[in-house]
N, C-alpha and C. Protein backbone atom coordinates (compact mmCIF):
# COMPACT_ATOMS: atom_id res chain seq x y z
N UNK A 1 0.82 -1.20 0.00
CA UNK A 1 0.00 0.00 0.00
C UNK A 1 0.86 1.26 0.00
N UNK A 2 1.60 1.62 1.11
CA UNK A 2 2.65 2.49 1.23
C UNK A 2 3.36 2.77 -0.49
N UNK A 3 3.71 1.41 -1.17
CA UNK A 3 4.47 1.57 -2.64
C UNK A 3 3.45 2.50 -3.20
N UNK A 4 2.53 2.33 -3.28
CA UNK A 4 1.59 2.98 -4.69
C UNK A 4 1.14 4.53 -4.10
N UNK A 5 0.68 4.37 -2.48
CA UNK A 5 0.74 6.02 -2.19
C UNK A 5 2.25 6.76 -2.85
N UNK A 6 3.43 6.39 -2.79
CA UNK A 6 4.64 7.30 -3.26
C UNK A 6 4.80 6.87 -4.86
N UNK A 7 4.52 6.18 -5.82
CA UNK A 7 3.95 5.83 -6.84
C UNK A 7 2.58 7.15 -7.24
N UNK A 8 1.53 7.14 -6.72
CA UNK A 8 0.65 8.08 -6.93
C UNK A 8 1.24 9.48 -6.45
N UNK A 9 2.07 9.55 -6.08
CA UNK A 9 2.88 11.05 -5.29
C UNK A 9 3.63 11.48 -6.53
N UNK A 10 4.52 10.29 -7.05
CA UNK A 10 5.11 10.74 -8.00
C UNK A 10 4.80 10.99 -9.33
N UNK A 11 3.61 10.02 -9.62
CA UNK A 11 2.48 10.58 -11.10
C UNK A 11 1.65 11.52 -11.02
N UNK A 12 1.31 12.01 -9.50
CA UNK A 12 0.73 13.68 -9.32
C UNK A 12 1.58 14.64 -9.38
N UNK A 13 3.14 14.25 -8.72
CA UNK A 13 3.80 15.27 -9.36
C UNK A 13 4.21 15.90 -10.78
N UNK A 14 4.34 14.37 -11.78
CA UNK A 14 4.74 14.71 -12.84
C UNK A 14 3.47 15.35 -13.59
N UNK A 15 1.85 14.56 -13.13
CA UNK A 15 1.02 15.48 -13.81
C UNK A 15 0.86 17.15 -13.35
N UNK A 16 1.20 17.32 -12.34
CA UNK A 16 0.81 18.89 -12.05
C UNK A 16 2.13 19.45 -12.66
N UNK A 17 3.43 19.42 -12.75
CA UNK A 17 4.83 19.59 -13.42
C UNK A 17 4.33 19.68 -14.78
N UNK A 18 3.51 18.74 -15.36
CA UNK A 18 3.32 18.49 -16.85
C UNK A 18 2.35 20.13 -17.05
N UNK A 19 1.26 19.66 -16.65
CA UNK A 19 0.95 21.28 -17.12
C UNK A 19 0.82 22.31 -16.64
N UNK A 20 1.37 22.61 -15.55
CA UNK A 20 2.00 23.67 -15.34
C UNK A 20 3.30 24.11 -16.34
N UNK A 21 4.03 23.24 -16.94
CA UNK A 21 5.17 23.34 -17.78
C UNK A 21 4.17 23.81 -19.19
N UNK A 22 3.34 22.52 -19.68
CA UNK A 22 2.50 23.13 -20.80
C UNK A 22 1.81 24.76 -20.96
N UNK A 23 1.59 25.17 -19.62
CA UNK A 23 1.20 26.80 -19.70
C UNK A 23 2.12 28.10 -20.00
N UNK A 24 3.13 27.05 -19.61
CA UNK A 24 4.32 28.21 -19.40
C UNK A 24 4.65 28.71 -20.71
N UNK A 25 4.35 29.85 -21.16
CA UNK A 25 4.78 30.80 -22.50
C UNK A 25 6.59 30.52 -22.97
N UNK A 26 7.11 29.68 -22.28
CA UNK A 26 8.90 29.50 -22.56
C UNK A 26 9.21 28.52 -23.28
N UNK A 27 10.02 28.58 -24.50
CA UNK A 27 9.86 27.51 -25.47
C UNK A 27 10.98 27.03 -24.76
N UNK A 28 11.73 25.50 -25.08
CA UNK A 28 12.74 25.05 -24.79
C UNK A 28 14.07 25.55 -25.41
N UNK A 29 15.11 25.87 -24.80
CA UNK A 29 16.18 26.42 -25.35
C UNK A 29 16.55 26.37 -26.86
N UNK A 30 16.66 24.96 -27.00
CA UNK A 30 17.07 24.73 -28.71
C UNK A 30 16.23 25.97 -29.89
N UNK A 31 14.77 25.68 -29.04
CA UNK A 31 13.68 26.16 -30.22
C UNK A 31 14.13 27.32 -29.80
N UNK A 32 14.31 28.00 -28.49
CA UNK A 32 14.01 29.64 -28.36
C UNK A 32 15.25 30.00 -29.16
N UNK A 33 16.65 29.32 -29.64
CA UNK A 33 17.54 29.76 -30.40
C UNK A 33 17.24 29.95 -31.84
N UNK A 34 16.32 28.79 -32.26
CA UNK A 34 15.97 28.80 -33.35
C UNK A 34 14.43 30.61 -33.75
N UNK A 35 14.05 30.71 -32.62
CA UNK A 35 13.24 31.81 -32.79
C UNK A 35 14.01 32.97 -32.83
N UNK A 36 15.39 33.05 -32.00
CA UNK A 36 16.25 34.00 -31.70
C UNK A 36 16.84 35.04 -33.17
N UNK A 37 17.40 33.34 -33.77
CA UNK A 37 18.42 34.04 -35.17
C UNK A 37 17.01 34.02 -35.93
N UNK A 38 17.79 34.32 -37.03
CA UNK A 38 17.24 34.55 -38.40
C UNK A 38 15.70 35.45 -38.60
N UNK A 39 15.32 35.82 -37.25
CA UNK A 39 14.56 36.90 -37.59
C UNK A 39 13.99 38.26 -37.09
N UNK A 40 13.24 38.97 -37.39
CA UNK A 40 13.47 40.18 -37.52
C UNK A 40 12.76 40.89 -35.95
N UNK A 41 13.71 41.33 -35.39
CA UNK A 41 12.60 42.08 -34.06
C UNK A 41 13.03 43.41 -34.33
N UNK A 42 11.25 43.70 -33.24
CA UNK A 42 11.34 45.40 -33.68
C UNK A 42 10.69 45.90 -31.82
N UNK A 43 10.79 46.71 -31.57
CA UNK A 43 10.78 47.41 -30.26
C UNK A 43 9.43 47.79 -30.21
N UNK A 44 8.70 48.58 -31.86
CA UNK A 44 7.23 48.36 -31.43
C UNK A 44 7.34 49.15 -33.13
N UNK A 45 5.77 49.09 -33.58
CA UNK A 45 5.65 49.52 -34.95
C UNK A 45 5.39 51.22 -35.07
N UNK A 46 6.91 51.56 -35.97
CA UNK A 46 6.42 52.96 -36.30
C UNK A 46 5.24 53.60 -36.43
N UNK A 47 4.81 54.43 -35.56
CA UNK A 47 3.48 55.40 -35.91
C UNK A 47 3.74 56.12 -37.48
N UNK A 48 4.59 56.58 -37.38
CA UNK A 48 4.78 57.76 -38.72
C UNK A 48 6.03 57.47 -39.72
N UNK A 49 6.04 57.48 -40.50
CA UNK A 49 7.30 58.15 -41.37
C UNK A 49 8.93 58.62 -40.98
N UNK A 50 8.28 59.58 -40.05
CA UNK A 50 9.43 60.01 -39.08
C UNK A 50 9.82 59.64 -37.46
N UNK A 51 8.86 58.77 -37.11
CA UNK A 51 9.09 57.96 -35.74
C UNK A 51 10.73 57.19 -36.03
N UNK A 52 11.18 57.49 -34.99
CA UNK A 52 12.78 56.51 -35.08
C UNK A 52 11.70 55.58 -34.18
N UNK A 53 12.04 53.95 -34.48
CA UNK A 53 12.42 52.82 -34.07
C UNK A 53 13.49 52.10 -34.00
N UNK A 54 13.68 50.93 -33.07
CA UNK A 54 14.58 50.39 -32.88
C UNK A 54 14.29 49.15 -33.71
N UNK A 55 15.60 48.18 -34.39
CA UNK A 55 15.25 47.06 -34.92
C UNK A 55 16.79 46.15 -34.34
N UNK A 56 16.34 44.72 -34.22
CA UNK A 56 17.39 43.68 -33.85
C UNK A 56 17.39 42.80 -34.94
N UNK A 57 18.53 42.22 -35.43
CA UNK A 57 18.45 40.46 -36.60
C UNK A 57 19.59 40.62 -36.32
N UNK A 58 20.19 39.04 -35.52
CA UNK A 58 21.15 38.14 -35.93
C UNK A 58 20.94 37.39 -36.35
N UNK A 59 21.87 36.91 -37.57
CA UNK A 59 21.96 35.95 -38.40
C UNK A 59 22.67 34.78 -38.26
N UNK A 60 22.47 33.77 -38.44
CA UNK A 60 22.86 32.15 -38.08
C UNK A 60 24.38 31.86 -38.77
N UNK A 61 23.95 32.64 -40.45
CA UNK A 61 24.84 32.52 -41.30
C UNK A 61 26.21 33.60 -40.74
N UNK A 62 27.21 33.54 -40.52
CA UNK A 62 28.19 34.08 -40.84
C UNK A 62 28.20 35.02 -39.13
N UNK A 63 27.09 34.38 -38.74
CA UNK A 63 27.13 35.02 -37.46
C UNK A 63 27.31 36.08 -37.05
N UNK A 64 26.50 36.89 -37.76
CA UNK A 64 26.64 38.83 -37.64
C UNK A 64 25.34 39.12 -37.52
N UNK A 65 25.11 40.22 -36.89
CA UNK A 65 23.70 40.98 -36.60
C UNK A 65 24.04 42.55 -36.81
N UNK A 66 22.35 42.71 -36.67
CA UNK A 66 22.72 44.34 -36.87
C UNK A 66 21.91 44.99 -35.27
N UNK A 67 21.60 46.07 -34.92
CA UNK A 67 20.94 46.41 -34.38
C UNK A 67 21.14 48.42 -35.02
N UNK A 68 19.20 48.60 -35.17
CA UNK A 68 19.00 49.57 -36.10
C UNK A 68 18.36 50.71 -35.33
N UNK A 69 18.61 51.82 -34.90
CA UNK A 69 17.71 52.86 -34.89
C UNK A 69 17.35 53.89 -36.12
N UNK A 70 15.97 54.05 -36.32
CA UNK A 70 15.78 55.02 -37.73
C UNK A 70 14.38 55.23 -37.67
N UNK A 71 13.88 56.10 -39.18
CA UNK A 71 13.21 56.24 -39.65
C UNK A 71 12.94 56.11 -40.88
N UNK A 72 11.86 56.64 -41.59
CA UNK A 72 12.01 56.12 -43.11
C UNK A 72 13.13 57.45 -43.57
N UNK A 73 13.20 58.25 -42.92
CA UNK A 73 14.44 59.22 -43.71
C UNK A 73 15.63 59.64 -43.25
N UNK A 74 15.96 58.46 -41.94
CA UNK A 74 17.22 58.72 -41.24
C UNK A 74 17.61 57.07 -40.41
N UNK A 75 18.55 57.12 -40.07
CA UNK A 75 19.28 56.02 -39.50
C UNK A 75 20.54 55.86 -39.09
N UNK A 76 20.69 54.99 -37.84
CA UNK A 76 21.76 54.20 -37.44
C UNK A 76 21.79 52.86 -37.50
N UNK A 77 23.17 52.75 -37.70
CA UNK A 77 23.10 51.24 -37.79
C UNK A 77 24.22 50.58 -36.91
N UNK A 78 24.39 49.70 -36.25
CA UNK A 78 26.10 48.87 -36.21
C UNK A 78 25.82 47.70 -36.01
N UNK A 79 27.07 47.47 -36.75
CA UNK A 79 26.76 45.83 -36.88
C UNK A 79 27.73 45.00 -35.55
N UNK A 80 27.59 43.51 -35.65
CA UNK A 80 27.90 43.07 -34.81
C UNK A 80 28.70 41.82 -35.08
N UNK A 81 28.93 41.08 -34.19
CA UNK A 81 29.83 39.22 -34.77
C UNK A 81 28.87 38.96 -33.16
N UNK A 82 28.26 37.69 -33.24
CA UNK A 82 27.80 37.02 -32.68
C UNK A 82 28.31 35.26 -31.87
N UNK A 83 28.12 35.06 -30.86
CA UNK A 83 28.56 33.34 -30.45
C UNK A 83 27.87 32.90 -29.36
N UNK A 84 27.27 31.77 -29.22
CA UNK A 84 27.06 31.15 -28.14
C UNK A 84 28.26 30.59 -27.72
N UNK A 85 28.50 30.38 -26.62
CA UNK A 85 29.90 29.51 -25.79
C UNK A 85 28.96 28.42 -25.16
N UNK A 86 29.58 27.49 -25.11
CA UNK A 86 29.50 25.82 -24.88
C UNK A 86 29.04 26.02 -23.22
N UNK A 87 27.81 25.68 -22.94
CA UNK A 87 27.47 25.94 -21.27
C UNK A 87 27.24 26.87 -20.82
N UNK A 88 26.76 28.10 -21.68
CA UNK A 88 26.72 29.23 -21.44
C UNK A 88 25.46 29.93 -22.27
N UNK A 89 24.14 30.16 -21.81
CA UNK A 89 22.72 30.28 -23.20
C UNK A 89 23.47 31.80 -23.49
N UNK A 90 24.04 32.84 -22.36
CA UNK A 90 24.23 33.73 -23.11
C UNK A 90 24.42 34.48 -24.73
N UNK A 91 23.90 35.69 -25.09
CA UNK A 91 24.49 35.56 -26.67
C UNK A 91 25.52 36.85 -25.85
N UNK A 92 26.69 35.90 -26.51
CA UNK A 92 28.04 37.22 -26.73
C UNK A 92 27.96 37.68 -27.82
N UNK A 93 28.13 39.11 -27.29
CA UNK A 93 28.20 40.12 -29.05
C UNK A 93 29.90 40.53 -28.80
N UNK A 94 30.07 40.78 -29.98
CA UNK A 94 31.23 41.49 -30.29
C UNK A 94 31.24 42.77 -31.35
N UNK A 95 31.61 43.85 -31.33
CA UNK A 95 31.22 45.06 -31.78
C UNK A 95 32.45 45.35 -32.71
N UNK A 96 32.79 44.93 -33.81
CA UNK A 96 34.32 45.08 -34.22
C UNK A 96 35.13 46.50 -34.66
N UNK A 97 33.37 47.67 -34.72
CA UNK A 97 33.93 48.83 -34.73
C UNK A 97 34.80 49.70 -33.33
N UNK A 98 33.79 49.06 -32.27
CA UNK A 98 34.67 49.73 -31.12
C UNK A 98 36.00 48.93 -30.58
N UNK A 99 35.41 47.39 -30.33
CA UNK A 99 36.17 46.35 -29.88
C UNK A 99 34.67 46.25 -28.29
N UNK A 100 33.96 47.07 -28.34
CA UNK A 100 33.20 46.94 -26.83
C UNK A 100 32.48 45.11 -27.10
N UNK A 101 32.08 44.46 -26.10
CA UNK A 101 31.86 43.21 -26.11
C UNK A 101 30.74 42.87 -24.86
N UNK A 102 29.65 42.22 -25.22
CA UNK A 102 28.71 42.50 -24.47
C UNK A 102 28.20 40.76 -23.67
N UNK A 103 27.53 40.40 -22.91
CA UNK A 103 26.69 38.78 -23.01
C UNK A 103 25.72 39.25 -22.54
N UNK A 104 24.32 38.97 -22.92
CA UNK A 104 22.96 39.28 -22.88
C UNK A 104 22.56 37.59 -22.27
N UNK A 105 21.73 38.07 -21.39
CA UNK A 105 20.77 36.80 -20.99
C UNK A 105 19.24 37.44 -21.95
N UNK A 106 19.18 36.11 -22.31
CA UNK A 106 17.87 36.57 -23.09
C UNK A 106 16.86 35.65 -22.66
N UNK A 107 15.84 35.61 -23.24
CA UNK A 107 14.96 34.85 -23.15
C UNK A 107 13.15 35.10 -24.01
N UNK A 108 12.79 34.45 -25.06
CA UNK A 108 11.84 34.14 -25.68
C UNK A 108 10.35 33.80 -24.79
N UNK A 109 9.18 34.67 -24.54
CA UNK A 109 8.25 34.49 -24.67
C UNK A 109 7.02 34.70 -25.02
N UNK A 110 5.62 33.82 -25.09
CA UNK A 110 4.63 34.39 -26.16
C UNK A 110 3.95 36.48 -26.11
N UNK A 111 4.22 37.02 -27.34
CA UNK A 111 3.86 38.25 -26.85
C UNK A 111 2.52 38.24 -26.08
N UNK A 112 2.24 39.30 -24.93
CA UNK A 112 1.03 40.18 -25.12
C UNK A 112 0.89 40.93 -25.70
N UNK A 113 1.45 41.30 -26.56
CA UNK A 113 1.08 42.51 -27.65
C UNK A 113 0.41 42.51 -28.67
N UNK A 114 -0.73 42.83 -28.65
CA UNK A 114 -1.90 43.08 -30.03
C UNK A 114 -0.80 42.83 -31.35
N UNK A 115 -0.74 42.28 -32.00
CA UNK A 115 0.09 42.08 -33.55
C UNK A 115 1.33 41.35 -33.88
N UNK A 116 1.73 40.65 -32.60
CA UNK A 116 3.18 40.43 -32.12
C UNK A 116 2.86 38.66 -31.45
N UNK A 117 3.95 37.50 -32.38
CA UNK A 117 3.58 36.32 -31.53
C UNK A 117 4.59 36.26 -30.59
N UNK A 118 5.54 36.53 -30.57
CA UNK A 118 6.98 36.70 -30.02
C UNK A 118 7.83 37.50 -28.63
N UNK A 119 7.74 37.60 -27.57
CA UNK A 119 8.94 38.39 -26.75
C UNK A 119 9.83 38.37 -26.51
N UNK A 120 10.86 39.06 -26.94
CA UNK A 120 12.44 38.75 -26.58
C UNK A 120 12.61 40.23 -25.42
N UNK A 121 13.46 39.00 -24.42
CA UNK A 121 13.95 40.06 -23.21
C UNK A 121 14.91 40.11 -23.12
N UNK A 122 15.68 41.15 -23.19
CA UNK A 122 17.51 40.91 -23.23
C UNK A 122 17.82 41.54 -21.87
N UNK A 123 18.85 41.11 -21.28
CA UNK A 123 19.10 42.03 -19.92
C UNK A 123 21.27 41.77 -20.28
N UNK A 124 21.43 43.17 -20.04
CA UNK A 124 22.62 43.78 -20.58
C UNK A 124 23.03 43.79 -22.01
N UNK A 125 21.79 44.52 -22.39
CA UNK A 125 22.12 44.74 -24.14
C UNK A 125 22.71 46.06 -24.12
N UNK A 126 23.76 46.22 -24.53
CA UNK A 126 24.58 47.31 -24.72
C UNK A 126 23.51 48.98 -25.90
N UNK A 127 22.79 47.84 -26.94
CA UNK A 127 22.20 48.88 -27.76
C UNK A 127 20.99 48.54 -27.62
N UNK A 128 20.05 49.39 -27.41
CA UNK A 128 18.08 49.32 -27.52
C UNK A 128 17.61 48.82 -26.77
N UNK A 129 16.41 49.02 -26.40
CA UNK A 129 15.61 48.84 -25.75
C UNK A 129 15.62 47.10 -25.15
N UNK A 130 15.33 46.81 -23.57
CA UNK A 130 15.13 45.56 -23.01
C UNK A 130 13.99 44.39 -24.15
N UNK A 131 13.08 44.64 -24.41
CA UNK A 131 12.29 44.07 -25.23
C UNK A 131 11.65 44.43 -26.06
N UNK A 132 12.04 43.36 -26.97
CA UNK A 132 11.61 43.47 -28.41
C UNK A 132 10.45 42.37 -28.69
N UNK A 133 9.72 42.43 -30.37
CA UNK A 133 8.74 42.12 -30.64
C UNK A 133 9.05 41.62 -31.93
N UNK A 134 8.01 40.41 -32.48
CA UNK A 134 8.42 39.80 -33.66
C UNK A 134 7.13 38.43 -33.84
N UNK A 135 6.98 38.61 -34.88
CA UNK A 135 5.63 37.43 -35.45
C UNK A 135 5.97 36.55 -36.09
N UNK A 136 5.25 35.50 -36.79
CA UNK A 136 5.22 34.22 -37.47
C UNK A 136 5.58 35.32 -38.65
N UNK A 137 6.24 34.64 -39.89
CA UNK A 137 6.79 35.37 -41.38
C UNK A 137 7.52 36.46 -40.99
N UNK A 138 8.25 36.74 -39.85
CA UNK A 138 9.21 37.74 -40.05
C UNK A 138 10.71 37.20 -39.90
N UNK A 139 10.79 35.68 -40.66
CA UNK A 139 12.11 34.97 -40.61
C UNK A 139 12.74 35.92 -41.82
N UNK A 140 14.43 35.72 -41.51
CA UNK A 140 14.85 36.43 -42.53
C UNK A 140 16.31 35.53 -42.97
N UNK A 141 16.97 35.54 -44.23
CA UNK A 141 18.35 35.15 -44.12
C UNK A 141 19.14 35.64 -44.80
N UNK A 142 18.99 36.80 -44.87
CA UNK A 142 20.15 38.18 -44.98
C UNK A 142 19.81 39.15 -44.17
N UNK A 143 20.98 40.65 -44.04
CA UNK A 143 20.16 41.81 -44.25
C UNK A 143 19.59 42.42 -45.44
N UNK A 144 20.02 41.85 -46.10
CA UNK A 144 19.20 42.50 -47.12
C UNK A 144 17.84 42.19 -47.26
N UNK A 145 16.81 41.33 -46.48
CA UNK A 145 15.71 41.30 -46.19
C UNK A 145 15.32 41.74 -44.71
N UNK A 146 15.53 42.79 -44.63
CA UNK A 146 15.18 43.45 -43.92
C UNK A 146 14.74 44.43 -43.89
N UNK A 147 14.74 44.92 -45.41
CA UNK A 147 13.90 46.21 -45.81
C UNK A 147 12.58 45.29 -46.52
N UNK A 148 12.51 44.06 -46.79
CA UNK A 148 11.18 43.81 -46.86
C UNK A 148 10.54 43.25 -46.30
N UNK A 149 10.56 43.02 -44.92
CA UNK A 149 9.73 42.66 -43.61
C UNK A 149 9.40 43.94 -42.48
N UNK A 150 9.68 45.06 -43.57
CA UNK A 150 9.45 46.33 -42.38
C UNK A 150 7.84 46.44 -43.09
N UNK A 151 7.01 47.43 -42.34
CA UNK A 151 5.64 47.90 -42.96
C UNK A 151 5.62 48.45 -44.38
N UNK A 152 4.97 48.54 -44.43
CA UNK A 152 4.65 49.14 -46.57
C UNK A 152 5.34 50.14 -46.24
N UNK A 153 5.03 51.09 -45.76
CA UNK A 153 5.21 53.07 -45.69
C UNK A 153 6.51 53.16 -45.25
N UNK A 154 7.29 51.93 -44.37
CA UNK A 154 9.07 51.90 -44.66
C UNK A 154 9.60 51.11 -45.53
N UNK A 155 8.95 50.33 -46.70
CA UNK A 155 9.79 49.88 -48.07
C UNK A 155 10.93 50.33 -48.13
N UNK A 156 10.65 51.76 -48.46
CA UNK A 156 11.89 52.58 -49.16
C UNK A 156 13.56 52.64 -48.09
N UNK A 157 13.40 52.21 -47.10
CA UNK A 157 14.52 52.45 -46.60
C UNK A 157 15.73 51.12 -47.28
């Protein structure tokens, strides 16, 4: 009798563990890397023309990112070199214009934001804003698609 009470202890634990885990908005590491690169986050969607926003994409390939402040008629840009280290989820950036060098704890979960499936939280990002925003079809695998996953009315940049 005693066996199956700690038997039933341990299949109530794993069921209340199970979905409580199923609720949880946190994908598993592998996937949240795979949500990480290759596509496009943005800090929130330009109101105007002339609103500066912030934009993030690292890329898988060749392991460079950008991070963007602008508008449709002005901008910054710098780029970056990117790495995960072995035991470590951090993303290390490396900045090769200054030499400055950063590690961000990040972490992926589902937006609350009206238009947005995506949250990325960075804590010690050297450039922009703590969290960013990003949906299903805003994968990318250049920069050079990155002027066509912005809104219509920023095409032109």
């Amino acid at each position: 009798m005693r066996r199956y009470r700690w038997l039933g202890l341990i299949v109530g634990g794993l069921v209340v563990w199970g979905l409580w885990s199923s609720r949880t908005p946190n994908a598993p590491r592998p996937q949240q890397r795979e949500l990480l690169l290759d596509r496009l986050w943005i800090e929130r969607l330009p109101r105007s023309e002339r609103d500066k926003f912030h934009l993030f994409v690292a890329l898988f390939q060749n392991q460079v990112g950008m991070f963007l402040y602008q508008s449709l008629w002005e901008g910054e840009w710098t780029g970056f070199q990117w790495h995960f280290r072995q035991g470590d989820e951090r993303l290390h950036l490396r900045f090769p214009q200054t030499g400055q060098t950063a590690a961000i704890e990040w972490k992926i979960t589902r937006s609350d934001r009206p238009g947005f499936d995506y949250c990325l939280t960075m804590k010690g990002n050297p450039r922009g804003p703590h969290r960013w925003y990003s949906k299903r079809g805003w994968e990318i695998r250049s920069l050079g698609e990155v002027r066509g996953q912005l809104p219509p009315f920023l095409s032109g940049l």
